[in-house]
ModelCIF file with pLDDT and N, C-alpha, C, O atoms, coordinates in Angstrom:
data_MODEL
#
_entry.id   MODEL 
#
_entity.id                         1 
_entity.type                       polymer 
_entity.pdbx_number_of_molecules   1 
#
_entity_poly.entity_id                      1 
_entity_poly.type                           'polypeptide(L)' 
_entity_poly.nstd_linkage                   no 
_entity_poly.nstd_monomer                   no 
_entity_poly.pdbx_seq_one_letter_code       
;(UNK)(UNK)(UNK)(UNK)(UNK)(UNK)(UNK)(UNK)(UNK)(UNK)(UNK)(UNK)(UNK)(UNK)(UNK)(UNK)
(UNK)(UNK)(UNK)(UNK)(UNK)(UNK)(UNK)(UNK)(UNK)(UNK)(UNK)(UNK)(UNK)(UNK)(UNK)(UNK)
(UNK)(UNK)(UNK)(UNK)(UNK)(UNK)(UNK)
;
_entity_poly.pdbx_seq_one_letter_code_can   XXXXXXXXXXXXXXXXXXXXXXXXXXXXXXXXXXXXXXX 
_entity_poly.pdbx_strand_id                 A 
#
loop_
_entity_poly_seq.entity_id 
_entity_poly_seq.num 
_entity_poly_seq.mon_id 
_entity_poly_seq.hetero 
1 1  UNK n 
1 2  UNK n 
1 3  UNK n 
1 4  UNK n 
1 5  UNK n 
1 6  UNK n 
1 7  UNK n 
1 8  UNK n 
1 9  UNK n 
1 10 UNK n 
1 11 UNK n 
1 12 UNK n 
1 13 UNK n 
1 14 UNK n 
1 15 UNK n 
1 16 UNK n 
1 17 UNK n 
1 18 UNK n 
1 19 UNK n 
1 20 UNK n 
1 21 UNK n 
1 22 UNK n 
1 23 UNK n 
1 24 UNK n 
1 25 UNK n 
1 26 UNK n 
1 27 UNK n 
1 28 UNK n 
1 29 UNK n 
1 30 UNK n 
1 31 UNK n 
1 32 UNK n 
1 33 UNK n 
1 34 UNK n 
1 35 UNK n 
1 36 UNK n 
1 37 UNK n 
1 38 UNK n 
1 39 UNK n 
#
_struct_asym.id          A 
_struct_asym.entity_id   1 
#
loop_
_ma_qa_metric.id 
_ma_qa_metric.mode 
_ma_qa_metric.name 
_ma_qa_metric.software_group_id 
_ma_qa_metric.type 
1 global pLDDT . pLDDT 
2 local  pLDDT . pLDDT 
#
_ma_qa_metric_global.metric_id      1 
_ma_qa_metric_global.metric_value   95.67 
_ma_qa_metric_global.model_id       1 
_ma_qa_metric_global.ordinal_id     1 
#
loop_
_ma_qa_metric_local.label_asym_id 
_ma_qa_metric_local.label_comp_id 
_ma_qa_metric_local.label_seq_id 
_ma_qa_metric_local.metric_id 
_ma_qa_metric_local.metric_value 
_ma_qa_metric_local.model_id 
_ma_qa_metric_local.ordinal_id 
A UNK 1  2 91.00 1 1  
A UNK 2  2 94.00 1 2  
A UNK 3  2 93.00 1 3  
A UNK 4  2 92.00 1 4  
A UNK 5  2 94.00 1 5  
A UNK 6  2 96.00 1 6  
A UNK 7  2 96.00 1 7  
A UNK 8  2 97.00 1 8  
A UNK 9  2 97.00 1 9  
A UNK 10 2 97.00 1 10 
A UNK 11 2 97.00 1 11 
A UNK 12 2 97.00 1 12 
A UNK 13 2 97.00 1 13 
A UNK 14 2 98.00 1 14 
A UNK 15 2 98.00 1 15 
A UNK 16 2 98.00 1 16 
A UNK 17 2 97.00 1 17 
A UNK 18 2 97.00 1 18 
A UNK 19 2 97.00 1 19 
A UNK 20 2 97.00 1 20 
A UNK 21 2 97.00 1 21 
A UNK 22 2 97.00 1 22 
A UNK 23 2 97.00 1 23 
A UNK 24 2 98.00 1 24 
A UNK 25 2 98.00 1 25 
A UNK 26 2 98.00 1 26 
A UNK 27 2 98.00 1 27 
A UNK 28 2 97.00 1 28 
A UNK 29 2 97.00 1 29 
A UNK 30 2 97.00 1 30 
A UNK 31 2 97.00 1 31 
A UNK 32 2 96.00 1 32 
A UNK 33 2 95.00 1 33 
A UNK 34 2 94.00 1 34 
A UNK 35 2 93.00 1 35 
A UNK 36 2 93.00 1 36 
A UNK 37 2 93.00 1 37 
A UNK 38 2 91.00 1 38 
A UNK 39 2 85.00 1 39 
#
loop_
_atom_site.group_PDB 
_atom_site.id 
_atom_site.type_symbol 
_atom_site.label_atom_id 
_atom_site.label_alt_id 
_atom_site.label_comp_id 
_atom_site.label_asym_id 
_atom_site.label_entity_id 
_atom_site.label_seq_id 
_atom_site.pdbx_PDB_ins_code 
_atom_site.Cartn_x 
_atom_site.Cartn_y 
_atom_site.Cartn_z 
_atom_site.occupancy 
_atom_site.B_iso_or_equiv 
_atom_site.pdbx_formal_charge 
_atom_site.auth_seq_id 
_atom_site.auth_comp_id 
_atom_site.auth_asym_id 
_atom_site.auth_atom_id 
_atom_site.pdbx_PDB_model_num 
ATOM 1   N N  . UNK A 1 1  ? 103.422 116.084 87.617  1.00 91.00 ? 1  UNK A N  1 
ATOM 2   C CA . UNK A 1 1  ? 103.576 114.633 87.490  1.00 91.00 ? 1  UNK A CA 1 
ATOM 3   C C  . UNK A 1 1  ? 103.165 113.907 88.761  1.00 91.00 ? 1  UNK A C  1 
ATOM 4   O O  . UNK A 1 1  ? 103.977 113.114 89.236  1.00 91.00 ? 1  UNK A O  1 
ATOM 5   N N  . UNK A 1 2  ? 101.851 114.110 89.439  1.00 94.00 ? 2  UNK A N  1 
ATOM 6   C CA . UNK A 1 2  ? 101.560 113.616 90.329  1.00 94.00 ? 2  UNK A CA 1 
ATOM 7   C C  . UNK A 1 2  ? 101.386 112.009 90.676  1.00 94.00 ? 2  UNK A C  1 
ATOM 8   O O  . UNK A 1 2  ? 101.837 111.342 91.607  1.00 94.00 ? 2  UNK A O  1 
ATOM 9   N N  . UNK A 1 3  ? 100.720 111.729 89.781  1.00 93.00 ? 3  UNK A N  1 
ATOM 10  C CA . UNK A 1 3  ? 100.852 109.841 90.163  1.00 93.00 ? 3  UNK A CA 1 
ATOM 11  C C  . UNK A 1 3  ? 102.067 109.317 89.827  1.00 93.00 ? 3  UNK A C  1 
ATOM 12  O O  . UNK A 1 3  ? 102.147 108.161 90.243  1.00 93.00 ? 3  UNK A O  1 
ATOM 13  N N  . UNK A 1 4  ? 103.238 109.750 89.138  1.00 92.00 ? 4  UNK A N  1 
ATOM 14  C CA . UNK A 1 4  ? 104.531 109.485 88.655  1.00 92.00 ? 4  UNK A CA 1 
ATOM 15  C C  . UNK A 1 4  ? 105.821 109.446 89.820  1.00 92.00 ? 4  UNK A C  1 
ATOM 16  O O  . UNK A 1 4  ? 106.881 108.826 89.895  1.00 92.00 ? 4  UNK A O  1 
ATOM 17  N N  . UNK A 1 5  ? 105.010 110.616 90.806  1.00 94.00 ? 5  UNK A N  1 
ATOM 18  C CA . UNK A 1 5  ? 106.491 111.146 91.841  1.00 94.00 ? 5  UNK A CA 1 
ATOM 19  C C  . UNK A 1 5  ? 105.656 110.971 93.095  1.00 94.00 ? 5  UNK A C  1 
ATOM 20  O O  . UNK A 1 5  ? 105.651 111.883 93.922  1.00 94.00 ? 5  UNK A O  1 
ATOM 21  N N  . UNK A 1 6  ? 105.052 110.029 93.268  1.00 96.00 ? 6  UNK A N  1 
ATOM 22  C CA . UNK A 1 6  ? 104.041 109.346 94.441  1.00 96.00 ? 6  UNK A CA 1 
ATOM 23  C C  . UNK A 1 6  ? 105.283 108.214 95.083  1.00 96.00 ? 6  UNK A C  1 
ATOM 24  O O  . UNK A 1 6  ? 105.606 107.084 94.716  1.00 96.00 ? 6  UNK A O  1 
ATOM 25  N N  . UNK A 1 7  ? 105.851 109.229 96.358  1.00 96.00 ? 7  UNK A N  1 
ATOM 26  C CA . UNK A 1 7  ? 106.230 108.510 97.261  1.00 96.00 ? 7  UNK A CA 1 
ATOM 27  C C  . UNK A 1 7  ? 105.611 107.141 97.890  1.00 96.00 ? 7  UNK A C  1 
ATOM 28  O O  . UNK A 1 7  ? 104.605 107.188 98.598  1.00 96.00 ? 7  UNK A O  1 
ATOM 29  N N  . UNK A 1 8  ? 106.284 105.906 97.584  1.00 97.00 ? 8  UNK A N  1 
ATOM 30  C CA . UNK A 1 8  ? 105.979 104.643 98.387  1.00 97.00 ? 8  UNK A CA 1 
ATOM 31  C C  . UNK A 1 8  ? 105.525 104.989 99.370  1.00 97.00 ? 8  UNK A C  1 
ATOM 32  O O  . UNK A 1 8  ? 104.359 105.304 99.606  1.00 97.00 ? 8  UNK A O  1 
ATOM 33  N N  . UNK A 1 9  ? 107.094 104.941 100.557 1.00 97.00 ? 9  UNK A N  1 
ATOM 34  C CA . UNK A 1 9  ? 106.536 105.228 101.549 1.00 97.00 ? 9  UNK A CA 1 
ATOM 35  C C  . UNK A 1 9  ? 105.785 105.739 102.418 1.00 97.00 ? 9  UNK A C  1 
ATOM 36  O O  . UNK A 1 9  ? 105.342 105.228 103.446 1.00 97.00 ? 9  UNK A O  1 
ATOM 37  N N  . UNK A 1 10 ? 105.570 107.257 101.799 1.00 97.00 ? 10 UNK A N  1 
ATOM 38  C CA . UNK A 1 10 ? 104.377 108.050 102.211 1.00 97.00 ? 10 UNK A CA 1 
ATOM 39  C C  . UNK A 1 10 ? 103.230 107.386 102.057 1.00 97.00 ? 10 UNK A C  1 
ATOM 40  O O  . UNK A 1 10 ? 102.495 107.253 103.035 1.00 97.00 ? 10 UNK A O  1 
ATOM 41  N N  . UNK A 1 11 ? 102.843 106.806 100.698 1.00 97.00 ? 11 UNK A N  1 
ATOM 42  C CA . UNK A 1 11 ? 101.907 106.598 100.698 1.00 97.00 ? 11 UNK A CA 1 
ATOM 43  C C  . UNK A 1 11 ? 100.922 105.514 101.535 1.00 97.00 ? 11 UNK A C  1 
ATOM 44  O O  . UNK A 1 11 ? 99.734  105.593 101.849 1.00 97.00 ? 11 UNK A O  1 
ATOM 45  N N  . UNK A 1 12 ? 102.116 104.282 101.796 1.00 97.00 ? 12 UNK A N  1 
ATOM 46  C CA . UNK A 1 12 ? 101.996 103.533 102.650 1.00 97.00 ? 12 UNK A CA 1 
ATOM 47  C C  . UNK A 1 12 ? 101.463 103.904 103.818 1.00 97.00 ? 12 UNK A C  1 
ATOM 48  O O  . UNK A 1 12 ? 100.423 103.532 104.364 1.00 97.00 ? 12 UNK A O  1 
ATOM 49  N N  . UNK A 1 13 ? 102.435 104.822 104.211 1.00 97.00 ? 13 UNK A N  1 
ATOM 50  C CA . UNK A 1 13 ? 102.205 105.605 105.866 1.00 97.00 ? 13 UNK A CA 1 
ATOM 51  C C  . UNK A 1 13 ? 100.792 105.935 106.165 1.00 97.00 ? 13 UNK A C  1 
ATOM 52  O O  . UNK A 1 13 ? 100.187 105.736 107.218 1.00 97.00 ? 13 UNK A O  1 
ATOM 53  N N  . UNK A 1 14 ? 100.034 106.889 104.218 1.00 98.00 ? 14 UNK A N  1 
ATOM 54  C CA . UNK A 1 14 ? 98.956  107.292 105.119 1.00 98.00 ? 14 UNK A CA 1 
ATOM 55  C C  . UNK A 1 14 ? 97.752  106.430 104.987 1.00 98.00 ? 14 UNK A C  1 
ATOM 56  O O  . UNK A 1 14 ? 96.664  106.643 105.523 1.00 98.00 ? 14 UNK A O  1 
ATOM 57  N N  . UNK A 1 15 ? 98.166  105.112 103.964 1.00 98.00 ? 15 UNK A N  1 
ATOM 58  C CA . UNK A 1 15 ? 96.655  104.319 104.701 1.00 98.00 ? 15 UNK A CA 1 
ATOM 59  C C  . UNK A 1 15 ? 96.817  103.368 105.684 1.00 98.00 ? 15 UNK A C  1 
ATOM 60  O O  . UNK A 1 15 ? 95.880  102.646 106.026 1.00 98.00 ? 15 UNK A O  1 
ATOM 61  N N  . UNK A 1 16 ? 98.340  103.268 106.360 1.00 98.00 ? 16 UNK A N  1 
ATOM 62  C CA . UNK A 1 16 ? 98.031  102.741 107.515 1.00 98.00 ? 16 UNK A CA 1 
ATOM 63  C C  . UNK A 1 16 ? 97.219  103.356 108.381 1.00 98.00 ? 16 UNK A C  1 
ATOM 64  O O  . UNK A 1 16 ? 96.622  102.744 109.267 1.00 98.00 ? 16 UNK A O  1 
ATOM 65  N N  . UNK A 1 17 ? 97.115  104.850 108.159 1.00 97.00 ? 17 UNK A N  1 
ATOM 66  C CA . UNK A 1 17 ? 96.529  105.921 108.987 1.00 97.00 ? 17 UNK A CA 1 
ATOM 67  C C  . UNK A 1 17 ? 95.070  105.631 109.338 1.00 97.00 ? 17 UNK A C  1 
ATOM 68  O O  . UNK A 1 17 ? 94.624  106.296 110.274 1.00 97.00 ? 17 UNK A O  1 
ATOM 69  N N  . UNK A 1 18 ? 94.023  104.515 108.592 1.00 97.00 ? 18 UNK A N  1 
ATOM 70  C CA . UNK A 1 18 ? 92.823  103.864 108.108 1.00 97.00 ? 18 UNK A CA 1 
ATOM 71  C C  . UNK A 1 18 ? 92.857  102.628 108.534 1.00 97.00 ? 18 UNK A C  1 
ATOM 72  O O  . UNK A 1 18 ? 91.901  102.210 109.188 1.00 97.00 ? 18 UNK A O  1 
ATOM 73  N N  . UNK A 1 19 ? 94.164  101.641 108.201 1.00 97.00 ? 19 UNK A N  1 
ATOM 74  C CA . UNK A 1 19 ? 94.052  100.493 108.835 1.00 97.00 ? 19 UNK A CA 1 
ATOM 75  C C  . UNK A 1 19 ? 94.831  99.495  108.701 1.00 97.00 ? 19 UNK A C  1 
ATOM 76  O O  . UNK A 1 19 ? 95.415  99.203  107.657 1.00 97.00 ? 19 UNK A O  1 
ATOM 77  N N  . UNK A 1 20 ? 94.903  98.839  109.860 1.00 97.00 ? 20 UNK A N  1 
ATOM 78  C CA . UNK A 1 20 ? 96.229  97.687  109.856 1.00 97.00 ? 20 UNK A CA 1 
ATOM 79  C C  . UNK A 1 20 ? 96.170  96.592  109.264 1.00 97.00 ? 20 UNK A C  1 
ATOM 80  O O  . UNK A 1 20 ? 97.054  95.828  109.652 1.00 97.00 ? 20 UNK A O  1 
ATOM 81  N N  . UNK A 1 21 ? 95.280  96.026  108.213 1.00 97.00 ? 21 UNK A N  1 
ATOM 82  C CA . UNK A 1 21 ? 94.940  95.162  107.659 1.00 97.00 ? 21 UNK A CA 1 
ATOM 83  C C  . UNK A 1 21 ? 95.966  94.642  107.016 1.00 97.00 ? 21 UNK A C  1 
ATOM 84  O O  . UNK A 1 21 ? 95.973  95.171  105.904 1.00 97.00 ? 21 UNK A O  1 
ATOM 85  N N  . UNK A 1 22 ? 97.132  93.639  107.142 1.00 97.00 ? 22 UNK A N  1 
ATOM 86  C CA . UNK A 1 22 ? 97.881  92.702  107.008 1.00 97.00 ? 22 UNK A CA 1 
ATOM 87  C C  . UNK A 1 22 ? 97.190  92.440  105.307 1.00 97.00 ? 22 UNK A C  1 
ATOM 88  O O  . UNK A 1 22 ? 96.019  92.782  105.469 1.00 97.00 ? 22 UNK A O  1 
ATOM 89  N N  . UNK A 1 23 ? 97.268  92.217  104.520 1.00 97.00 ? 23 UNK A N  1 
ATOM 90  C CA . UNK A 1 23 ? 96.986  91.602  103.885 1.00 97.00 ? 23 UNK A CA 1 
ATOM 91  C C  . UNK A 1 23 ? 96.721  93.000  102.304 1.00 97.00 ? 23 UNK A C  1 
ATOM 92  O O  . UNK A 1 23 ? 97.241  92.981  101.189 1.00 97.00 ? 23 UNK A O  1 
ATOM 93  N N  . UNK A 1 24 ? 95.692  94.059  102.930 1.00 98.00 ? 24 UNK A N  1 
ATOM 94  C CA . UNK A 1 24 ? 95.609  95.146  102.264 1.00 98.00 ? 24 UNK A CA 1 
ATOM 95  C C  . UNK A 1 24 ? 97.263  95.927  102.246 1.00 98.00 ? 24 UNK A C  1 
ATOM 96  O O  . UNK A 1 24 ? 98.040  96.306  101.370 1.00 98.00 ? 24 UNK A O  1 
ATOM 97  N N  . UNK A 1 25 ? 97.247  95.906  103.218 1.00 98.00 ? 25 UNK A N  1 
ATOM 98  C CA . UNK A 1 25 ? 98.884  97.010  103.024 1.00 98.00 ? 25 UNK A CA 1 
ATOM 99  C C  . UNK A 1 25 ? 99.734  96.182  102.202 1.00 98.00 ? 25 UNK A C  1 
ATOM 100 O O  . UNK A 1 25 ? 100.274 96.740  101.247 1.00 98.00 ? 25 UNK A O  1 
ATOM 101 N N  . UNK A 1 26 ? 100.042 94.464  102.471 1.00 98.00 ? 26 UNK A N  1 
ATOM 102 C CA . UNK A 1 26 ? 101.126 93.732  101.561 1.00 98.00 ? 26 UNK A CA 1 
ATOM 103 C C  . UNK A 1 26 ? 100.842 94.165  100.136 1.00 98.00 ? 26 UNK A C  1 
ATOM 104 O O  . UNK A 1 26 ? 101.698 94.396  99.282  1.00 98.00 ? 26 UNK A O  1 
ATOM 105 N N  . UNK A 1 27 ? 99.618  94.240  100.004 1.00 98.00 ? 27 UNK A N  1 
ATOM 106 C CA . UNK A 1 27 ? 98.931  93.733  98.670  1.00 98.00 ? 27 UNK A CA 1 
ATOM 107 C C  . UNK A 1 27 ? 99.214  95.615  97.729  1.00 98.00 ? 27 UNK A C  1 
ATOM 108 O O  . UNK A 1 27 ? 99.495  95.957  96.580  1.00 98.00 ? 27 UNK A O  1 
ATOM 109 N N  . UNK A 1 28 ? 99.066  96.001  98.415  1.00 97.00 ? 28 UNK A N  1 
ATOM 110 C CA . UNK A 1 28 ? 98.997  97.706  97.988  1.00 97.00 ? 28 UNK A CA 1 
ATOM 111 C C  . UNK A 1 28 ? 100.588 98.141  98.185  1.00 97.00 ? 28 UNK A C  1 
ATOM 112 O O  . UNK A 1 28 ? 100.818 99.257  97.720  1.00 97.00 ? 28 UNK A O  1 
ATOM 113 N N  . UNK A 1 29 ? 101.513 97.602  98.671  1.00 97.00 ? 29 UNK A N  1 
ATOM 114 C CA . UNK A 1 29 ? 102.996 97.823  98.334  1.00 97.00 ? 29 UNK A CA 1 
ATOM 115 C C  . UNK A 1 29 ? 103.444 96.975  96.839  1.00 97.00 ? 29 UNK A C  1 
ATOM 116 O O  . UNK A 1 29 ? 104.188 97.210  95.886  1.00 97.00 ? 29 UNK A O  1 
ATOM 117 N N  . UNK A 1 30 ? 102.550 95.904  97.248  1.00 97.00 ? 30 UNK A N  1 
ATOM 118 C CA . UNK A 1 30 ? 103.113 95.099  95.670  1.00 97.00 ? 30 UNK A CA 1 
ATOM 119 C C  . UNK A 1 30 ? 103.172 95.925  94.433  1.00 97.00 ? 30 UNK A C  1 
ATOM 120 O O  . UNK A 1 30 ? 104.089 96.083  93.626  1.00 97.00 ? 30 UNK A O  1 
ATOM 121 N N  . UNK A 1 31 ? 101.773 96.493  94.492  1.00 97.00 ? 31 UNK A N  1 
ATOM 122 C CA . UNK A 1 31 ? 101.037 97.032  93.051  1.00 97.00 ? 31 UNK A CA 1 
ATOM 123 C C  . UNK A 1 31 ? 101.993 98.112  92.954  1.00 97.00 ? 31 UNK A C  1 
ATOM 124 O O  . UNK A 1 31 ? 102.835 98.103  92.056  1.00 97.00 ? 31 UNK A O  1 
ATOM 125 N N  . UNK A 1 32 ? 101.924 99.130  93.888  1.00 96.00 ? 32 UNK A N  1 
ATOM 126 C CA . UNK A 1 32 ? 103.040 99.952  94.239  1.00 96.00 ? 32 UNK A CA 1 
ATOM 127 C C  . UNK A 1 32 ? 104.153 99.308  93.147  1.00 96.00 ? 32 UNK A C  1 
ATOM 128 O O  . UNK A 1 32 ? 104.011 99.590  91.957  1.00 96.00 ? 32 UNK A O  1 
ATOM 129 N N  . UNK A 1 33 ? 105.266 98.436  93.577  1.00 95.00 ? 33 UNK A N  1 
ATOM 130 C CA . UNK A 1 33 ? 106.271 98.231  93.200  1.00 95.00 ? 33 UNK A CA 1 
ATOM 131 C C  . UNK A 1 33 ? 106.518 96.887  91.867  1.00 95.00 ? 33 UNK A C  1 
ATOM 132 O O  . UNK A 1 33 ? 107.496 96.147  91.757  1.00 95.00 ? 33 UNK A O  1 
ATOM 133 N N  . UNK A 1 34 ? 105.212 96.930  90.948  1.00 94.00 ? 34 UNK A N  1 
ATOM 134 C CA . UNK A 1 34 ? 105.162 96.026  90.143  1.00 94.00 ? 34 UNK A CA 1 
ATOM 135 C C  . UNK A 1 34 ? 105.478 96.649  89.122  1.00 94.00 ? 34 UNK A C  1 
ATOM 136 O O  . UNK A 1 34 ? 105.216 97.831  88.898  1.00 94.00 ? 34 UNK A O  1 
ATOM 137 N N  . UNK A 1 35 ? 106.268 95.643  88.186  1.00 93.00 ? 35 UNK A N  1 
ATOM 138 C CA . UNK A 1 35 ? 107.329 96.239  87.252  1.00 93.00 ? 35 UNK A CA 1 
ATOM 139 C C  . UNK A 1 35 ? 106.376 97.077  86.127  1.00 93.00 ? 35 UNK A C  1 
ATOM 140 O O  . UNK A 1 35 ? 105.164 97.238  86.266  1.00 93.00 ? 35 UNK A O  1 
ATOM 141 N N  . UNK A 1 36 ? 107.239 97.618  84.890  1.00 93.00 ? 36 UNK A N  1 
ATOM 142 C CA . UNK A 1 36 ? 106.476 98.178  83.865  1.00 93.00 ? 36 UNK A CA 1 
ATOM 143 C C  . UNK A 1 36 ? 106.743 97.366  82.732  1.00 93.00 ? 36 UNK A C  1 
ATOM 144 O O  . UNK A 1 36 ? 107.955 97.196  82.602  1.00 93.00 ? 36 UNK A O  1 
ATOM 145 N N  . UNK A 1 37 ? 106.077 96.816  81.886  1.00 93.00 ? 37 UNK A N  1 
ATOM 146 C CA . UNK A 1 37 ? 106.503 96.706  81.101  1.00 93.00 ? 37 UNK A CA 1 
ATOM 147 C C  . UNK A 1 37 ? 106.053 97.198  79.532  1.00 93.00 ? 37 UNK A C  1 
ATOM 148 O O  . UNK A 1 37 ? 104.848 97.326  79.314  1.00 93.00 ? 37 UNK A O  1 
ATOM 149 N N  . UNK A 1 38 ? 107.072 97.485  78.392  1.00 91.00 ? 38 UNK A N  1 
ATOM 150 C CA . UNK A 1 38 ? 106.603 98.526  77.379  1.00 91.00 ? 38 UNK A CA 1 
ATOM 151 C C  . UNK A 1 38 ? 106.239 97.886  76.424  1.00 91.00 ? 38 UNK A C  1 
ATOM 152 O O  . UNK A 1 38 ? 106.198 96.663  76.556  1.00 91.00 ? 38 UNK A O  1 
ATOM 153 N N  . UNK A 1 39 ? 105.852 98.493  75.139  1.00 85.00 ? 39 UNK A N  1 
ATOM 154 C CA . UNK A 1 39 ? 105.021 97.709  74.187  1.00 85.00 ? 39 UNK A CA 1 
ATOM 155 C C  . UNK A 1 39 ? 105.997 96.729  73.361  1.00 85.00 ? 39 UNK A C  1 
ATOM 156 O O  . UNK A 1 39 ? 105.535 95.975  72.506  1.00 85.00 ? 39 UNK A O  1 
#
């Protein structure tokens, strides 16, 4: 269940590892944490 049990934070961590871009990281935690909704 790999894209399912994809740590936030990790994941965060490693494209800060690429770059500090203010705006990319906000934007890529959002999507990260945007709700589901079902049919």
């Amino acid at each position: 269940k790999f894209f399912d049990t994809l740590d936030h934070k990790l994941v965060l961590r490693a494209v800060r590892r690429f770059t500090d871009c203010k705006w990319v990281l906000m934007y890529i935690e959002r999507w990260l944490q945007a709700d589901v909704q079902l049919q």
